[in-house]
N, C-alpha and C. Protein backbone atom coordinates (compact mmCIF):
# COMPACT_ATOMS: atom_id res chain seq x y z
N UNK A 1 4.92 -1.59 -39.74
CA UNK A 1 4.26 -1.37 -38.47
C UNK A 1 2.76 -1.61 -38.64
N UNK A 2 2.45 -1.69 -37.50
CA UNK A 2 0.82 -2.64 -37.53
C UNK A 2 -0.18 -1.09 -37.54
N UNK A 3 -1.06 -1.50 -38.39
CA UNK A 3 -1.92 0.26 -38.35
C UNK A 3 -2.53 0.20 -36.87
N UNK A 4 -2.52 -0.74 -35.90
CA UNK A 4 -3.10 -0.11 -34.83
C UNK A 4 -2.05 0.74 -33.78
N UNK A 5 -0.90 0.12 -34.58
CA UNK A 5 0.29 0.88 -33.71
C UNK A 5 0.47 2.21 -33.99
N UNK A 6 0.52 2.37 -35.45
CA UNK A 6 0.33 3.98 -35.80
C UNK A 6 -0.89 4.69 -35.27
N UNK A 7 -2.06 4.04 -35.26
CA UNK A 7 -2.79 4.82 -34.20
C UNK A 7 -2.44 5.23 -32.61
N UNK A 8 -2.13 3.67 -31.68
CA UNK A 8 -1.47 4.22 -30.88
C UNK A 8 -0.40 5.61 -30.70
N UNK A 9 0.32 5.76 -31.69
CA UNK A 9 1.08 6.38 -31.65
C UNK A 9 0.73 7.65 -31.99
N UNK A 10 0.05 7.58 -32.62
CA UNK A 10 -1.04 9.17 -33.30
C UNK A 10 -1.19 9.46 -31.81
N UNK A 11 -2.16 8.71 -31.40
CA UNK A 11 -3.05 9.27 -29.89
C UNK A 11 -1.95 9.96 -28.87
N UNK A 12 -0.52 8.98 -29.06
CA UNK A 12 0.21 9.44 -28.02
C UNK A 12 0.94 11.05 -28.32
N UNK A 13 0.87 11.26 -29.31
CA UNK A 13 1.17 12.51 -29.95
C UNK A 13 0.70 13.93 -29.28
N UNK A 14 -0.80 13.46 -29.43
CA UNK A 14 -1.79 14.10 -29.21
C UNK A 14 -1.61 14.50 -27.44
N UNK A 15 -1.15 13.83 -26.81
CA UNK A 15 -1.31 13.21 -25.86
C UNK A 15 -0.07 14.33 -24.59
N UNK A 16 1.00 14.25 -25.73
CA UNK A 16 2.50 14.87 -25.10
C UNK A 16 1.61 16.55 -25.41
N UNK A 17 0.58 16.58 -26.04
CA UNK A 17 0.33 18.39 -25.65
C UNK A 17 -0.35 18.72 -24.59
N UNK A 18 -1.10 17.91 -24.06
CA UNK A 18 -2.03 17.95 -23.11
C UNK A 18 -1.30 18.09 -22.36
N UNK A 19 -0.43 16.96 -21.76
CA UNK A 19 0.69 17.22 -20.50
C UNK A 19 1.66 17.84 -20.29
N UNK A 20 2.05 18.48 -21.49
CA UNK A 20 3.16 19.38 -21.94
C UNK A 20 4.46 19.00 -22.53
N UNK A 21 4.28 17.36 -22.46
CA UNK A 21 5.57 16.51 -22.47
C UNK A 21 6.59 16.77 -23.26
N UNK A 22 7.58 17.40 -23.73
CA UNK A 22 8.23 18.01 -25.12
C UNK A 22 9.10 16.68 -25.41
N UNK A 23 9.54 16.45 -24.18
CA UNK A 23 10.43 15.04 -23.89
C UNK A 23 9.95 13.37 -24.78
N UNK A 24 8.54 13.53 -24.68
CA UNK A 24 7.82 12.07 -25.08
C UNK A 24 7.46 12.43 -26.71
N UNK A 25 7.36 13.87 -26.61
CA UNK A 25 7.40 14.34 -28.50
C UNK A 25 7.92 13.76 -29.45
N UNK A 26 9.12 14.58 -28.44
CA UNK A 26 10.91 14.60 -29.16
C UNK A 26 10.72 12.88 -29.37
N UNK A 27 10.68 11.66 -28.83
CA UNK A 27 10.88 10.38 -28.96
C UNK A 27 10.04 10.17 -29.60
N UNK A 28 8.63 10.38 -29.89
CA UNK A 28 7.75 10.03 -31.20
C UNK A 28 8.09 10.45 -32.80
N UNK A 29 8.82 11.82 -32.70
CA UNK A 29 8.87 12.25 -34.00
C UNK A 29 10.43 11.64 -35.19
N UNK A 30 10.49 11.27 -36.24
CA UNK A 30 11.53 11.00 -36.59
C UNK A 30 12.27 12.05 -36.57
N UNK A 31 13.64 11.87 -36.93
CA UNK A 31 14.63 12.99 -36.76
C UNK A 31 14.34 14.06 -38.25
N UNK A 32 14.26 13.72 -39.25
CA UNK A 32 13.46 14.56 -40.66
C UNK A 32 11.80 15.01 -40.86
N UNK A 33 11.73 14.98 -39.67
CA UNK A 33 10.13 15.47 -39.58
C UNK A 33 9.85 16.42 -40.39
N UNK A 34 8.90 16.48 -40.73
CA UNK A 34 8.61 17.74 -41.60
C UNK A 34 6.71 18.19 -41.35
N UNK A 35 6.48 19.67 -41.06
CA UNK A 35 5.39 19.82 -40.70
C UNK A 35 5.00 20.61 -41.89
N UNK A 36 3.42 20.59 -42.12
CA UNK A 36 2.85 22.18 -43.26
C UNK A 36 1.76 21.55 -43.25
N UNK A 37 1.47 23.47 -42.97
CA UNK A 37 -0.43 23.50 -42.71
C UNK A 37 -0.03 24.53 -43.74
N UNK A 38 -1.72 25.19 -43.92
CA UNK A 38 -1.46 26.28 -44.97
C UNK A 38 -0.93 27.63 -44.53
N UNK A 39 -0.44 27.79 -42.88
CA UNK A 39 0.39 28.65 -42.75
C UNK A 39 2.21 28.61 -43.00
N UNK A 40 2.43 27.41 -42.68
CA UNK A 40 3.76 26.76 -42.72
C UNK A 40 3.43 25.82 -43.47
N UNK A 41 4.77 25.56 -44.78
CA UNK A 41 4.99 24.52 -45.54
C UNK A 41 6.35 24.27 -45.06
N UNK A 42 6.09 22.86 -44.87
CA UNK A 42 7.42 22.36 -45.29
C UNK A 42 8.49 22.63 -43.65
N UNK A 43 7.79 23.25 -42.34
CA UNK A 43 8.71 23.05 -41.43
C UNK A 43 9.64 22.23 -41.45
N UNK A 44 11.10 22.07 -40.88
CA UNK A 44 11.60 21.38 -40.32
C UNK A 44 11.32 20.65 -39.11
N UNK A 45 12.08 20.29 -38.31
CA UNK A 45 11.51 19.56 -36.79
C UNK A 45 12.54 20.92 -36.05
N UNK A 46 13.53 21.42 -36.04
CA UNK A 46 13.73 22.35 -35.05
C UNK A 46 12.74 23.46 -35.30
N UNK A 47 11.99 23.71 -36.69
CA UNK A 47 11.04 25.10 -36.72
C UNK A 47 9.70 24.66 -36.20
N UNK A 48 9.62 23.37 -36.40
CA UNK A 48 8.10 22.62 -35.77
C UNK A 48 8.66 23.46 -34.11
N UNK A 49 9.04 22.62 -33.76
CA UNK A 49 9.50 22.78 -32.06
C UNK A 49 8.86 24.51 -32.01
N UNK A 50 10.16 25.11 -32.50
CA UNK A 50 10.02 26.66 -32.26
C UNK A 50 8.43 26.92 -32.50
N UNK A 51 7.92 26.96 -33.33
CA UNK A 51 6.68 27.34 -33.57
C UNK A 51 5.61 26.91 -33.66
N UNK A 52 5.72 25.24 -32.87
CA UNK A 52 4.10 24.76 -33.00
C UNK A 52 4.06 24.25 -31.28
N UNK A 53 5.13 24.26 -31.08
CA UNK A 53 5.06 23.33 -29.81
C UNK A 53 4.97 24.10 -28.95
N UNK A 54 5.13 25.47 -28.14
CA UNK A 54 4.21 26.30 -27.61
C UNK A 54 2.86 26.50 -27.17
N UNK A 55 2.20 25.92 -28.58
CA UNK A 55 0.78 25.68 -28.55
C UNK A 55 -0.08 24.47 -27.27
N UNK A 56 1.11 24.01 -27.58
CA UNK A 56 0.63 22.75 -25.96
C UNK A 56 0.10 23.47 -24.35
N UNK A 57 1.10 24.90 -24.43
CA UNK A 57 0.82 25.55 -23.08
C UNK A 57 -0.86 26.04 -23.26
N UNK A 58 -1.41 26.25 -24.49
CA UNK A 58 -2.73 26.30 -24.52
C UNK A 58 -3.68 25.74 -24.72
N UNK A 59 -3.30 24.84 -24.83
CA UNK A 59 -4.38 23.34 -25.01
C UNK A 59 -4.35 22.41 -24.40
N UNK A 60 -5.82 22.68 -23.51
CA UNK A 60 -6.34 21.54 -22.30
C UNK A 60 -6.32 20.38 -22.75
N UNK A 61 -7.24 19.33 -24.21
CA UNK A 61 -7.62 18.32 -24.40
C UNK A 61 -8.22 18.30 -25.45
N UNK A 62 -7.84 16.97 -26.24
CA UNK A 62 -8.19 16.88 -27.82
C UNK A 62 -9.72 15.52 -27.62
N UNK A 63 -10.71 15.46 -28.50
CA UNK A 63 -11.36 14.98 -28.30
C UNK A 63 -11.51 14.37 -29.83
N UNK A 64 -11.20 12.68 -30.22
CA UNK A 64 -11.07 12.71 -31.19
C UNK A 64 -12.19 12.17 -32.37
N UNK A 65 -12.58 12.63 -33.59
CA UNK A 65 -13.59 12.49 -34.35
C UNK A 65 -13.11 11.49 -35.40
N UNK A 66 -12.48 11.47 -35.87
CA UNK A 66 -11.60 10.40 -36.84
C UNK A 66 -10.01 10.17 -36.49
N UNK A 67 -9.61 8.88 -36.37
CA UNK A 67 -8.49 8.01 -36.23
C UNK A 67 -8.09 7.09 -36.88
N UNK A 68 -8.33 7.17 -38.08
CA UNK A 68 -8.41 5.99 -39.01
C UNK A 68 -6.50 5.71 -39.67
N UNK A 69 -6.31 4.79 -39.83
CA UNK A 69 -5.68 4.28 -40.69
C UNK A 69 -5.45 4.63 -42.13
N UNK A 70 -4.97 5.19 -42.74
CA UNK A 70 -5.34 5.26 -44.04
C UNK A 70 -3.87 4.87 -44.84
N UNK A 71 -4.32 4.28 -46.07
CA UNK A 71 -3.29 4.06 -46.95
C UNK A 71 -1.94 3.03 -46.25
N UNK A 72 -0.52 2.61 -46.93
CA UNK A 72 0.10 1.85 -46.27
C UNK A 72 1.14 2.53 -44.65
N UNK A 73 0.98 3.94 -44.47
CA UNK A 73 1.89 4.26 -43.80
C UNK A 73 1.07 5.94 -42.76
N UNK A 74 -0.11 5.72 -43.51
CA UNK A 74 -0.94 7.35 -42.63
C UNK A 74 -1.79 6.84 -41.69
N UNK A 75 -2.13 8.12 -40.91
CA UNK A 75 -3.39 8.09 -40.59
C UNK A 75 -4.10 9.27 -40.58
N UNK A 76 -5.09 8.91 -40.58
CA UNK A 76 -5.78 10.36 -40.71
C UNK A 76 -6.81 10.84 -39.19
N UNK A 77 -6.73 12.32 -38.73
CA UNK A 77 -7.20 12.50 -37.53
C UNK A 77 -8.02 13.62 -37.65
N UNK A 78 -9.00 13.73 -37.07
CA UNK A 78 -9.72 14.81 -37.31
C UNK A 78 -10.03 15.04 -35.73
N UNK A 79 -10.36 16.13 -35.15
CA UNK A 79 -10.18 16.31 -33.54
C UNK A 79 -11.29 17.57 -33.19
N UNK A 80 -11.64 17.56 -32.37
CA UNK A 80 -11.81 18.97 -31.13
C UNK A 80 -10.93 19.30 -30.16
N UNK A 81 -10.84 20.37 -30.11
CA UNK A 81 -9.39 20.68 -29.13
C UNK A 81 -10.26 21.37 -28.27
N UNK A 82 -9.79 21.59 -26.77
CA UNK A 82 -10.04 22.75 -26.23
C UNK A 82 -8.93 23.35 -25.68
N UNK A 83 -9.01 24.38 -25.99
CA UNK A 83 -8.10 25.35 -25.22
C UNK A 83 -8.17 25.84 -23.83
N UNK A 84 -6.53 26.47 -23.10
CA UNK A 84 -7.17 26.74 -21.33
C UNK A 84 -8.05 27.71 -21.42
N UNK A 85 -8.02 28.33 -22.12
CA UNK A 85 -9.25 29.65 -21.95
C UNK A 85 -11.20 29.30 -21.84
N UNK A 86 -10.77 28.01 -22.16
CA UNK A 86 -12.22 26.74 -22.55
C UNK A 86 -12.29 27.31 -24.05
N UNK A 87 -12.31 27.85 -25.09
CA UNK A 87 -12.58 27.71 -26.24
C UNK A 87 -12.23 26.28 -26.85
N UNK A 88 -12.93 26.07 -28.67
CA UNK A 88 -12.66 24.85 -28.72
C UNK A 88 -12.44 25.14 -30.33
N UNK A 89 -12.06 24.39 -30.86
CA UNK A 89 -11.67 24.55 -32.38
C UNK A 89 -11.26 23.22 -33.23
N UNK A 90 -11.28 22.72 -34.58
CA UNK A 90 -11.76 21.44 -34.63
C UNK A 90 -10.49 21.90 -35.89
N UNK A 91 -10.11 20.84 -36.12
CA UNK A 91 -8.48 20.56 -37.23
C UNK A 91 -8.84 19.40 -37.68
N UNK A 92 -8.40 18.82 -38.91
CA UNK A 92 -7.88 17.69 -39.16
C UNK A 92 -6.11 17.71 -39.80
N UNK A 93 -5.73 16.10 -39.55
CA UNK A 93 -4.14 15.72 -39.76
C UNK A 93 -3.89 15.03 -39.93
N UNK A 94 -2.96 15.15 -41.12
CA UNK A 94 -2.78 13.78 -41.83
C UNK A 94 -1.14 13.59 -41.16
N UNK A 95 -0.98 12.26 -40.40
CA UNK A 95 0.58 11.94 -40.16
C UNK A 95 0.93 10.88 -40.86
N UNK A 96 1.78 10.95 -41.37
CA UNK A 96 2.89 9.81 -42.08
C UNK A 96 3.74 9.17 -41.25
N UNK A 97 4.13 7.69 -41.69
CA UNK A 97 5.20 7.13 -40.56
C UNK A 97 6.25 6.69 -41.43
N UNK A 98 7.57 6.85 -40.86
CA UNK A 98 8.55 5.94 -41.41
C UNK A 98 8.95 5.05 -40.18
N UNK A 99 8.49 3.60 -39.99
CA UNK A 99 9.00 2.63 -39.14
C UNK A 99 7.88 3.30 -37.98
N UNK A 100 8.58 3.37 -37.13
CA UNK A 100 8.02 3.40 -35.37
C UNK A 100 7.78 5.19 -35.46
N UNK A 101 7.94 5.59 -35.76
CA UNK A 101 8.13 7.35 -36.02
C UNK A 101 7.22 8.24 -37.15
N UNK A 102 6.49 9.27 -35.96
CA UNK A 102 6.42 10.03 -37.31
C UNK A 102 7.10 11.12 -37.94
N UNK A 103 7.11 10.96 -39.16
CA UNK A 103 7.67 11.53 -39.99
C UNK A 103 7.51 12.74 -40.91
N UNK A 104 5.85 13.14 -40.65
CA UNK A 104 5.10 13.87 -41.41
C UNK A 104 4.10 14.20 -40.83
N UNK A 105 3.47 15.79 -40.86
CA UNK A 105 2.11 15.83 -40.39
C UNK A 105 1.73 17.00 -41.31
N UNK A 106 0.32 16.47 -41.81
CA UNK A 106 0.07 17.74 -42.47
C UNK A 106 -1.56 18.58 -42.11
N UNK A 107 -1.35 19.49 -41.50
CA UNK A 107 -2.48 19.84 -40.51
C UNK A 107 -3.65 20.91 -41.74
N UNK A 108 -4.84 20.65 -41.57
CA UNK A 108 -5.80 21.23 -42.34
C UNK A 108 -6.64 22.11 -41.23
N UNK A 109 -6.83 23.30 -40.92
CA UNK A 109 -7.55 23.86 -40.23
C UNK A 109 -8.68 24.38 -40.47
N UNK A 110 -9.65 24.07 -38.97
CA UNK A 110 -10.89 23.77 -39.29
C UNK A 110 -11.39 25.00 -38.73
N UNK A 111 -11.88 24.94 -38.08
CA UNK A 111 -13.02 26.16 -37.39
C UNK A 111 -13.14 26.49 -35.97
N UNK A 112 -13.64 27.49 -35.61
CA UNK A 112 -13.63 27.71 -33.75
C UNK A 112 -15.11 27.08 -33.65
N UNK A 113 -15.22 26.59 -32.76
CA UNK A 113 -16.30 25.71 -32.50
C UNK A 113 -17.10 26.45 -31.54
């Protein structure tokens, strides 16, 4: 896959939280997804769902600081989020792809802004 497509596809990621989309998720993520930040290692994709995807009902809009490409199959994202409450808080994430899908995300958390 072309690294601008994995970006596309990063963004669209990003994208299904804002609108709430669980539907356009579910079709981005491969079926062996696997999530871990340093609270969760190693999610599955039904424990991702259960416990990260919630988080969409609180988050207005990601504003992004790095989108890069990295290596033959990542990219790397670094963001501002805001939340509905207007707070804002800044992450970076590394996603992996297998083919058209991602397959991997590994979230580093940053700070309340």
């Amino acid at each position: 896959m072309d690294p601008d497509d994995r970006v596309r596809l990063a963004r669209a990621c990003y994208e299904t939280y804002e609108t709430g989309d669980r539907e356009a998720l579910d079709g981005l993520l491969a079926d062996d997804f696997t999530f871990s930040s340093p609270s969760d290692v190693g999610l599955d994709r039904a424990t991702y769902f259960e416990r990260c995807w919630p988080n969409s009902e609180l988050t207005r809009s990601f504003e992004f600081r790095r989108l890069e490409p990295i290596g033959d199959d990542e990219i790397l994202v670094t963001y501002e989020a805001e939340r509905t409450d207007g707070s804002r808080f800044r992450n970076t994430e590394i996603l992996g792809f297998d083919g058209a899908r991602i397959a991997r995300a590994e979230v580093y958390f940053g700070w309340n802004l």
